[in-house]
PDB file of N, CA and C in Angstrom:
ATOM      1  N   UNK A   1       0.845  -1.181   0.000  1.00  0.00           N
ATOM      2  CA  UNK A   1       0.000   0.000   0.000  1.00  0.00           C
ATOM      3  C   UNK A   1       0.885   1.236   0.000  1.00  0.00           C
ATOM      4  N   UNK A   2       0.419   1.936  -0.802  1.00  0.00           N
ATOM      5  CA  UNK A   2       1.154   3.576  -0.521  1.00  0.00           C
ATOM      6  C   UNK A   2       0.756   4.503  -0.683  1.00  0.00           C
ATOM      7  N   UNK A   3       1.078   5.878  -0.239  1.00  0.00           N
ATOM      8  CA  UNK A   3      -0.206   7.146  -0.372  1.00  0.00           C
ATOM      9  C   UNK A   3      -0.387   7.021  -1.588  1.00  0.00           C
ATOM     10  N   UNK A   4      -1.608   7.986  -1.702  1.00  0.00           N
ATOM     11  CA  UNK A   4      -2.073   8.007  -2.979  1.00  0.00           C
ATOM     12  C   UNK A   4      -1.361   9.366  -3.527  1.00  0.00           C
ATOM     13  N   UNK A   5      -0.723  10.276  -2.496  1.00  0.00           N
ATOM     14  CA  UNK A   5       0.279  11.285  -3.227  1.00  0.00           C
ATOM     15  C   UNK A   5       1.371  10.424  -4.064  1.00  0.00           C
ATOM     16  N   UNK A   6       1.935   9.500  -3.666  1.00  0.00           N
ATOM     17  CA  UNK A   6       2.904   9.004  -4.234  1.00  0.00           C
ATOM     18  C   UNK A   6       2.420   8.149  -5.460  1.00  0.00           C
ATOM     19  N   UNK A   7       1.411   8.159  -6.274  1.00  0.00           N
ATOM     20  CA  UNK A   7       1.209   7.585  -7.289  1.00  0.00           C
ATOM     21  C   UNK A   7       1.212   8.416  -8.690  1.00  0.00           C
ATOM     22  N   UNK A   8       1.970   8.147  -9.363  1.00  0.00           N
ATOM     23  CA  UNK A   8       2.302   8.529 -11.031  1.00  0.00           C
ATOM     24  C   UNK A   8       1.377   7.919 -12.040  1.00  0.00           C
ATOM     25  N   UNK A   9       0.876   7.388 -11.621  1.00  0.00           N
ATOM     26  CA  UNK A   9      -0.006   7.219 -12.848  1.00  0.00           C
ATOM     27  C   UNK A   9      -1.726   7.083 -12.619  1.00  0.00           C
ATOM     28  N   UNK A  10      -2.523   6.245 -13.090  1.00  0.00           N
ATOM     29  CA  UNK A  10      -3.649   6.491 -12.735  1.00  0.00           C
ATOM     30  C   UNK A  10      -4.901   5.964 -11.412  1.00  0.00           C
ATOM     31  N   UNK A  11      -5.088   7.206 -11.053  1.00  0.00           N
ATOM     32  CA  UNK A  11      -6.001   6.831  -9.336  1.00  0.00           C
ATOM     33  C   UNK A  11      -6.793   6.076  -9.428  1.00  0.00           C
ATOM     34  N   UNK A  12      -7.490   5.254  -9.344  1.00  0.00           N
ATOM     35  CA  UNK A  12      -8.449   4.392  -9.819  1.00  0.00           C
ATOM     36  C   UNK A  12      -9.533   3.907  -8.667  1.00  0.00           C
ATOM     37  N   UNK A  13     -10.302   3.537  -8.398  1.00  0.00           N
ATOM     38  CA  UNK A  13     -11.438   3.053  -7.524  1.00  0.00           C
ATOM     39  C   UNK A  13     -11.874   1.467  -8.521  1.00  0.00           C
ATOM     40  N   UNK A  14     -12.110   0.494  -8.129  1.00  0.00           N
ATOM     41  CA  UNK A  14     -11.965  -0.809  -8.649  1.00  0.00           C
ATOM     42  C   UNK A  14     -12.883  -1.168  -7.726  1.00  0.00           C
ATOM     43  N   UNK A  15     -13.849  -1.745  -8.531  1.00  0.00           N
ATOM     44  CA  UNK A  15     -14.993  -3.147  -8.015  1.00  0.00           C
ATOM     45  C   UNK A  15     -14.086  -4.227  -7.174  1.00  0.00           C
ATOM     46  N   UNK A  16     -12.990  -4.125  -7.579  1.00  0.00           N
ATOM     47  CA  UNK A  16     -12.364  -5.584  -7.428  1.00  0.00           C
ATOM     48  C   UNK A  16     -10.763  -5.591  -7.523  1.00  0.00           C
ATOM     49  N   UNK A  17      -9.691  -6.129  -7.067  1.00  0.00           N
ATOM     50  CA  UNK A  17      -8.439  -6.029  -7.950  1.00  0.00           C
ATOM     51  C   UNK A  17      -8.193  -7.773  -7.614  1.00  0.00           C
ATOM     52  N   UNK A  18      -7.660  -8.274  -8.150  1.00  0.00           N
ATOM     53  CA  UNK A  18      -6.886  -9.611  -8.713  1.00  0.00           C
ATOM     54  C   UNK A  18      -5.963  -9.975  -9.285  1.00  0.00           C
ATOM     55  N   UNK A  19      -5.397 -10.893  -8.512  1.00  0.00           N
ATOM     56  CA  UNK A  19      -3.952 -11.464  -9.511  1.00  0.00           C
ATOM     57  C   UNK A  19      -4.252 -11.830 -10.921  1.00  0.00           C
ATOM     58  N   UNK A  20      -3.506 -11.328 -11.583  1.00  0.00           N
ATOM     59  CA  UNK A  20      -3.637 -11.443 -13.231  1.00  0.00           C
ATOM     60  C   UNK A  20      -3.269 -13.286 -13.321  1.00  0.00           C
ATOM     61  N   UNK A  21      -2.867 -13.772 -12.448  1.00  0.00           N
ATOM     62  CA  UNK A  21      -3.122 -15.390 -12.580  1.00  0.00           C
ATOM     63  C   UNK A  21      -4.314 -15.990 -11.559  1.00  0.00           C
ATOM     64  N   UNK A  22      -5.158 -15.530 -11.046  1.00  0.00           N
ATOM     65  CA  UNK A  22      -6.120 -15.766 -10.450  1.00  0.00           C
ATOM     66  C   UNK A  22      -7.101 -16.362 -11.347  1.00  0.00           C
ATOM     67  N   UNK A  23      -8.462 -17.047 -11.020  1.00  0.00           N
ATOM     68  CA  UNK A  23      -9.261 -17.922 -11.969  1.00  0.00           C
ATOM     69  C   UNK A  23      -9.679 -16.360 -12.895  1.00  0.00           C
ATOM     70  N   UNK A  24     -10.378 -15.294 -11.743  1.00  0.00           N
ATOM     71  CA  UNK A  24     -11.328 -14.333 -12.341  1.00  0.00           C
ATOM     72  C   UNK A  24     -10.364 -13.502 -13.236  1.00  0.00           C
ATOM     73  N   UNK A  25      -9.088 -12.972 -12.593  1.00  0.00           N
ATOM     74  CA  UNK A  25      -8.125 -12.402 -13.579  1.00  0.00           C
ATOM     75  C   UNK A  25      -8.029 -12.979 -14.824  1.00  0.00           C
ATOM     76  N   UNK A  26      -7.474 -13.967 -14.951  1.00  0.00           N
ATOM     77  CA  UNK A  26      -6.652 -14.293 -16.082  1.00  0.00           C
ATOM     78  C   UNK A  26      -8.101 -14.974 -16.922  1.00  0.00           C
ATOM     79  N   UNK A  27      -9.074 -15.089 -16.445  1.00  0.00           N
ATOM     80  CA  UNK A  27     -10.152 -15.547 -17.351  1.00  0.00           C
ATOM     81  C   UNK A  27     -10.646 -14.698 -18.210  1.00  0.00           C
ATOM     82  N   UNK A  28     -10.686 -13.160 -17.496  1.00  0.00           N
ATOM     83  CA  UNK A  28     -10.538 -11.994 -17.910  1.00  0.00           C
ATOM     84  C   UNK A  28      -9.713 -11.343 -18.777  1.00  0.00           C
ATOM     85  N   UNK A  29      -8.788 -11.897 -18.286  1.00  0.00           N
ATOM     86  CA  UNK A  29      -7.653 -10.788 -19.194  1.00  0.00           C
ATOM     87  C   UNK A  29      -7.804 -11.880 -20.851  1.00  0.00           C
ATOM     88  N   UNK A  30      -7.844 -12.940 -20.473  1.00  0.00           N
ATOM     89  CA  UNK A  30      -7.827 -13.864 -21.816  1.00  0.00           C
ATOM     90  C   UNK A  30      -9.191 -13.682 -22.750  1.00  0.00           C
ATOM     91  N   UNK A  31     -10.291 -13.032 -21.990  1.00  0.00           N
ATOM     92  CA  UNK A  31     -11.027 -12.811 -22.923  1.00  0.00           C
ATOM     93  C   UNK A  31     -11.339 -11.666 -23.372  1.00  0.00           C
ATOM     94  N   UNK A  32     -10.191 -10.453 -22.893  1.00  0.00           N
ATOM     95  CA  UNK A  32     -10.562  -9.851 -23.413  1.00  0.00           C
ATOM     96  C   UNK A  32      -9.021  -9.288 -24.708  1.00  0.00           C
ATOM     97  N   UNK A  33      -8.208 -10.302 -24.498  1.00  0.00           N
ATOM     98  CA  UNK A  33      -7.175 -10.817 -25.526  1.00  0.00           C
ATOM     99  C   UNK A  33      -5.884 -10.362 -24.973  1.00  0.00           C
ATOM    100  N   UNK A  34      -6.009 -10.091 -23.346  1.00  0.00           N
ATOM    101  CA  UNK A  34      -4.564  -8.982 -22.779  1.00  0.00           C
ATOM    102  C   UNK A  34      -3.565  -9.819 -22.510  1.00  0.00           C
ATOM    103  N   UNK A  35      -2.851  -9.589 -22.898  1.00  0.00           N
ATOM    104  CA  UNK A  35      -1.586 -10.573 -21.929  1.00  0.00           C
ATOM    105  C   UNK A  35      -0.638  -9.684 -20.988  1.00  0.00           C
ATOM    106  N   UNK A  36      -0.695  -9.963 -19.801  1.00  0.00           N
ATOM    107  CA  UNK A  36      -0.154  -9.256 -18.689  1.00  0.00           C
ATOM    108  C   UNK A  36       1.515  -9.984 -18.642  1.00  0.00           C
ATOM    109  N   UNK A  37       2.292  -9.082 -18.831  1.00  0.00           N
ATOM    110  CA  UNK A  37       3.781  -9.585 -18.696  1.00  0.00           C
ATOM    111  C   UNK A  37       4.261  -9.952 -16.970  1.00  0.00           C
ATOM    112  N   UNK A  38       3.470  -9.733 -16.384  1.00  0.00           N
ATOM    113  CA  UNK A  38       4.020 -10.318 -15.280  1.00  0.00           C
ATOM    114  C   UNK A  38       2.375 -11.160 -14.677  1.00  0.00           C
ATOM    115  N   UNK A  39       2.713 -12.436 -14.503  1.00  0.00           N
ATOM    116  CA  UNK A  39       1.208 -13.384 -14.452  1.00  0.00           C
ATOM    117  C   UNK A  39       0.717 -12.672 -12.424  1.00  0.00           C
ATOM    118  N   UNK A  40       2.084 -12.227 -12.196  1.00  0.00           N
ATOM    119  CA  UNK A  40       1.404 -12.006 -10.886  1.00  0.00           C
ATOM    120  C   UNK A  40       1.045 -10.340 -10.362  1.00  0.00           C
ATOM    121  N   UNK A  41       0.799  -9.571 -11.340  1.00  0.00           N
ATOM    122  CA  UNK A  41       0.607  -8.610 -11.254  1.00  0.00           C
ATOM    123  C   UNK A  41      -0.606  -8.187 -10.629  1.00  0.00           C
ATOM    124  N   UNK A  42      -1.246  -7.366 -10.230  1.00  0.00           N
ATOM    125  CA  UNK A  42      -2.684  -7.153  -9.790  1.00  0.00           C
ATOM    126  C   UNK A  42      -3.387  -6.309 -10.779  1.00  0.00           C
ATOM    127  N   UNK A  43      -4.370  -6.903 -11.043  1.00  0.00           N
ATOM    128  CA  UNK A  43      -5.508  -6.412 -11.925  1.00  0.00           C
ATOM    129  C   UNK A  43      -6.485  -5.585 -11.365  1.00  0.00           C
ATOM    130  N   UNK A  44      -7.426  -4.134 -11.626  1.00  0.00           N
ATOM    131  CA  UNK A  44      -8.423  -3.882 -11.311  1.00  0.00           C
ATOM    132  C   UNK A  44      -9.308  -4.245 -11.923  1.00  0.00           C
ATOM    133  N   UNK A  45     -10.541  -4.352 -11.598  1.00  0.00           N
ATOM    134  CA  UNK A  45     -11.990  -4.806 -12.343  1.00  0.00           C
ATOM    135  C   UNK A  45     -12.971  -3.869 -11.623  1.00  0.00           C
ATOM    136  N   UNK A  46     -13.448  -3.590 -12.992  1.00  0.00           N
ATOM    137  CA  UNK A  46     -14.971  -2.353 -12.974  1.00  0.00           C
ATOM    138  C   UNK A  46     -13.962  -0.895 -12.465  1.00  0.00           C
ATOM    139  N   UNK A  47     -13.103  -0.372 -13.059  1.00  0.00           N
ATOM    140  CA  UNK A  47     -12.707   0.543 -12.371  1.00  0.00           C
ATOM    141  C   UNK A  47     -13.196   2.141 -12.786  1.00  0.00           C
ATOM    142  N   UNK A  48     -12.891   2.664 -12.146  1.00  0.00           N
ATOM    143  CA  UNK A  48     -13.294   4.154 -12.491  1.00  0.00           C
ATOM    144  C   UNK A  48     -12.033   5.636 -11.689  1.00  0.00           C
ATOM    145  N   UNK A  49     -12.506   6.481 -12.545  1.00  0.00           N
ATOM    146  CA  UNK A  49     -11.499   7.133 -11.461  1.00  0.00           C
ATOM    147  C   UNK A  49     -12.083   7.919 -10.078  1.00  0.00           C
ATOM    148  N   UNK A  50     -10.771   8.227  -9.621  1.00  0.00           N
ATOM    149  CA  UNK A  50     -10.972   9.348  -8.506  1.00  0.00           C
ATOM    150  C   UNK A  50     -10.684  10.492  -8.628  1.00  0.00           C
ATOM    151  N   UNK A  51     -11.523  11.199  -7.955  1.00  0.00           N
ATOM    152  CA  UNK A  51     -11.937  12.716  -7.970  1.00  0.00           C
ATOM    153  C   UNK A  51     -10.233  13.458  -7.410  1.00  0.00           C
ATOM    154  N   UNK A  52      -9.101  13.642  -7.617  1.00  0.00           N
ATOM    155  CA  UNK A  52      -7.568  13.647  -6.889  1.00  0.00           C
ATOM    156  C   UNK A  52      -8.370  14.989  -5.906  1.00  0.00           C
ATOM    157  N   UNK A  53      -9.548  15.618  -6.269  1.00  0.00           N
ATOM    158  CA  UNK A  53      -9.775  17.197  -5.337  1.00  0.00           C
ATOM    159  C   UNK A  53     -10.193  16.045  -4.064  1.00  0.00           C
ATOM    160  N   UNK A  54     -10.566  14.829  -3.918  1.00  0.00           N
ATOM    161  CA  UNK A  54     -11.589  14.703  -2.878  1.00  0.00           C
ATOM    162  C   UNK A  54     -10.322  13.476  -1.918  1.00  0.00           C
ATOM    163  N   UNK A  55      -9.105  13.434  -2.219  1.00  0.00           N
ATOM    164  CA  UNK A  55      -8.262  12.426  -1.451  1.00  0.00           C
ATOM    165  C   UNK A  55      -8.127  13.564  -0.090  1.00  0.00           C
ATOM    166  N   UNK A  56      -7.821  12.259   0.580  1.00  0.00           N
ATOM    167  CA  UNK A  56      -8.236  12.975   2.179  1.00  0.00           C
ATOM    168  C   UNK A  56      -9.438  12.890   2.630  1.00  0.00           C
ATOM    169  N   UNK A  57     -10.676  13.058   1.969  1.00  0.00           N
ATOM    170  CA  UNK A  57     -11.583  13.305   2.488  1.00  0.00           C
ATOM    171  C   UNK A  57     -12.151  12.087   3.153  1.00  0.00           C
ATOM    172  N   UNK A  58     -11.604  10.951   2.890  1.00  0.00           N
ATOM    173  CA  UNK A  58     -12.097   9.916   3.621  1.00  0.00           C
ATOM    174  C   UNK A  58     -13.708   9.363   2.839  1.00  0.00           C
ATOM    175  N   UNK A  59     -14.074  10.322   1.833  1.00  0.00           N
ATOM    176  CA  UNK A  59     -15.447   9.645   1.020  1.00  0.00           C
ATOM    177  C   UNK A  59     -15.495   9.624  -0.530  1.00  0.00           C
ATOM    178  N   UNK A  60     -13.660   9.050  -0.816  1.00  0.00           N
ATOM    179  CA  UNK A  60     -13.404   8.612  -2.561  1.00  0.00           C
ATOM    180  C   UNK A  60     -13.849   7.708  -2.875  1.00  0.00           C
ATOM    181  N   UNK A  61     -13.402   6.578  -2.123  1.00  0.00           N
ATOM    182  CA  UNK A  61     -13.687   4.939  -3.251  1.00  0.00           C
ATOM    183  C   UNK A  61     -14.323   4.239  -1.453  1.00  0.00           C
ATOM    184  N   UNK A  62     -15.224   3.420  -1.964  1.00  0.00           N
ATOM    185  CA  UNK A  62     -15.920   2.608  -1.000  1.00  0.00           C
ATOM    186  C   UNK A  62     -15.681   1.290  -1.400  1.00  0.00           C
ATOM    187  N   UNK A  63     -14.725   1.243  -2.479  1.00  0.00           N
ATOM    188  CA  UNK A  63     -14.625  -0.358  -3.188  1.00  0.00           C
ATOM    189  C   UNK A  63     -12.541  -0.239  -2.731  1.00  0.00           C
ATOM    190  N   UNK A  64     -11.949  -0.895  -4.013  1.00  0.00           N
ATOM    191  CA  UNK A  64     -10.644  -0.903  -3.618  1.00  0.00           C
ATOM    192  C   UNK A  64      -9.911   0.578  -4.478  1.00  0.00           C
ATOM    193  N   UNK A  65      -9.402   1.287  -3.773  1.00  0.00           N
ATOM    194  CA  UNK A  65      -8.990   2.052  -3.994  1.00  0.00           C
ATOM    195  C   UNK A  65      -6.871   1.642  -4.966  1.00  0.00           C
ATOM    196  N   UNK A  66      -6.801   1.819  -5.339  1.00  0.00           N
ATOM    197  CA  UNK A  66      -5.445   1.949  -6.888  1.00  0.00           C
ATOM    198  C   UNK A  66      -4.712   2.769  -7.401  1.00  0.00           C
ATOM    199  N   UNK A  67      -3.967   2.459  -7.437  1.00  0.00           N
ATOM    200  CA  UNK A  67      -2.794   2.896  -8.497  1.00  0.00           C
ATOM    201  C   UNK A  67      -2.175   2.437  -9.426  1.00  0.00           C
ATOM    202  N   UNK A  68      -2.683   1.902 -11.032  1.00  0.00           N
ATOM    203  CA  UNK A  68      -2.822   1.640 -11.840  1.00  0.00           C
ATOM    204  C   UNK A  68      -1.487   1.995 -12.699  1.00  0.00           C
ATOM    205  N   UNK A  69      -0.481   1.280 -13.466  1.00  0.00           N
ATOM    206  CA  UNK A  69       0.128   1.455 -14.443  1.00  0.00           C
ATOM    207  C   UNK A  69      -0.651   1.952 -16.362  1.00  0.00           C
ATOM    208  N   UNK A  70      -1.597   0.697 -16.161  1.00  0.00           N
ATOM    209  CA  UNK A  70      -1.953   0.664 -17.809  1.00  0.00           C
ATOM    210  C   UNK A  70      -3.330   0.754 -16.988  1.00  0.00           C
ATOM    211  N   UNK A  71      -4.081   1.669 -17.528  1.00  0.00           N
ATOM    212  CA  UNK A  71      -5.621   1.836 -17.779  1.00  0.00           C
ATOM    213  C   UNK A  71      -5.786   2.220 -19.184  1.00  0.00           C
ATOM    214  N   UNK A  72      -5.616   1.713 -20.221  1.00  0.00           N
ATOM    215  CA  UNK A  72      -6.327   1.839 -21.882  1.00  0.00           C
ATOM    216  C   UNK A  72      -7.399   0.473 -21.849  1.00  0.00           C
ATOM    217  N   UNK A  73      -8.089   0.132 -20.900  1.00  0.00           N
ATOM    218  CA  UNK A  73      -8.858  -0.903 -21.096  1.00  0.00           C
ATOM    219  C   UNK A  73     -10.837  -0.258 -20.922  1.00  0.00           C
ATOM    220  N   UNK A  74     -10.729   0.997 -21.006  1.00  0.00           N
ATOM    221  CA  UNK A  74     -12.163   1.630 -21.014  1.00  0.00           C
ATOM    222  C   UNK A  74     -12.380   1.545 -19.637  1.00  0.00           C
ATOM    223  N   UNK A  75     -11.513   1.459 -18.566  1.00  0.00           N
ATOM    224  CA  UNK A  75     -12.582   0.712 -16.980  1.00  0.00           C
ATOM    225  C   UNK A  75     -13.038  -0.791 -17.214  1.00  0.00           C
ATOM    226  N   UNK A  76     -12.781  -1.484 -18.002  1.00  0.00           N
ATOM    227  CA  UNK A  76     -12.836  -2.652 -17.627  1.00  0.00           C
ATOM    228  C   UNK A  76     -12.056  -3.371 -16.869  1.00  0.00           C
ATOM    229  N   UNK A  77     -10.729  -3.436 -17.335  1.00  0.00           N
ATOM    230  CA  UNK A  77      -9.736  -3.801 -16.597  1.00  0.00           C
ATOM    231  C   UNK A  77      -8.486  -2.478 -16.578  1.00  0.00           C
ATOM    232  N   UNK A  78      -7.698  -2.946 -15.270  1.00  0.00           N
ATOM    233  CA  UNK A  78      -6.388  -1.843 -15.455  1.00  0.00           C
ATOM    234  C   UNK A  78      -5.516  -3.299 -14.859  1.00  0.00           C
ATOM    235  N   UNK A  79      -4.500  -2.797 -15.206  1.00  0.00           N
ATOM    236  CA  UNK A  79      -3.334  -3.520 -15.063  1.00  0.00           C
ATOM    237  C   UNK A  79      -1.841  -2.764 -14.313  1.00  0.00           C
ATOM    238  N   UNK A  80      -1.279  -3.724 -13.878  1.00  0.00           N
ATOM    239  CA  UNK A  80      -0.243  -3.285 -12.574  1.00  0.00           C
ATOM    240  C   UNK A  80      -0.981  -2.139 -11.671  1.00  0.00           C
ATOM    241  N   UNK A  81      -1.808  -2.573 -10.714  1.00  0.00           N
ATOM    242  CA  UNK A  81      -2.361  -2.255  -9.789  1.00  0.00           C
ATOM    243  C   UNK A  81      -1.532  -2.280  -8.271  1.00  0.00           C
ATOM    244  N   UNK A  82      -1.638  -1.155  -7.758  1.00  0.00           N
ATOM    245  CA  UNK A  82      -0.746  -0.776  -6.107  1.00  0.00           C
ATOM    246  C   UNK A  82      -2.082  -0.286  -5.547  1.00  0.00           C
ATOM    247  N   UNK A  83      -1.991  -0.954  -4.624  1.00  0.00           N
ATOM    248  CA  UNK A  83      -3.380  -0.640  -3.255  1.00  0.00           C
ATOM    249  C   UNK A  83      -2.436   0.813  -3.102  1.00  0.00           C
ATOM    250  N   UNK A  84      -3.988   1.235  -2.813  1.00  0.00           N
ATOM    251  CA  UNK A  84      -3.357   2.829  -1.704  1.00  0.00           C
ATOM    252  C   UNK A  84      -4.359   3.250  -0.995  1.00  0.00           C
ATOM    253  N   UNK A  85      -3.638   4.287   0.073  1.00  0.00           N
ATOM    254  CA  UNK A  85      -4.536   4.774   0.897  1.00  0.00           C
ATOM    255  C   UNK A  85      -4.706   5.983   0.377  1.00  0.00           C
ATOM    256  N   UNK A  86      -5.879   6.418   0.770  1.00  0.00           N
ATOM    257  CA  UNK A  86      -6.460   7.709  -0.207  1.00  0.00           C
ATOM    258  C   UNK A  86      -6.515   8.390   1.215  1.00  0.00           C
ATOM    259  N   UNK A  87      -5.848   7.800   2.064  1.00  0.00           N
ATOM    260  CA  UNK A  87      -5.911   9.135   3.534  1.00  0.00           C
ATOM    261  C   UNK A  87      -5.052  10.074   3.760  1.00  0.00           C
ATOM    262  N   UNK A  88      -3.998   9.314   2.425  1.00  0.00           N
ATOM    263  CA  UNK A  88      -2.786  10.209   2.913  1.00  0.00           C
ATOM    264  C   UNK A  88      -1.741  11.045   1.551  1.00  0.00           C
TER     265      UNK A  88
END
């Protein structure tokens, strides 16, 4: 986990995150034709972003909150996913 100041790329709020070799990951990522270069990476699912005005406030993401490498997947999936705390 790490603040969410310290994230470079994209904030994300996720239904879900998963190992890209997990049943739901990789069933996922295969259908939707991705191949993740590292099988143990963490995946988001259903994601969306965060508001960066509303970190701190303690009322961003009620699901799993992220820090995302690759989001070009529309919010379906993001890929290389870092938990974070959006408290800090």
């Amino acid at each position: 986990t790490i603040p969410a100041s310290r994230c470079n790329n994209s904030l994300l709020c996720c239904g879900s995150v998963q190992a890209a070799n997990s049943i739901t990951g990789s069933t996922l990522l295969t259908l939707l034709g991705i191949v993740a270069q590292d099988i143990t990476t963490l995946v988001g699912i259903t994601c969306g972003p965060i508001n960066v005005a509303s970190v701190g406030t303690g009322d961003v993401c009620a699901a799993q909150p992220v820090c995302c490498a690759n989001n070009d997947f529309h919010g379906i999936v993001a890929i290389g996913c870092t938990p974070i705390n959006i408290n800090l």
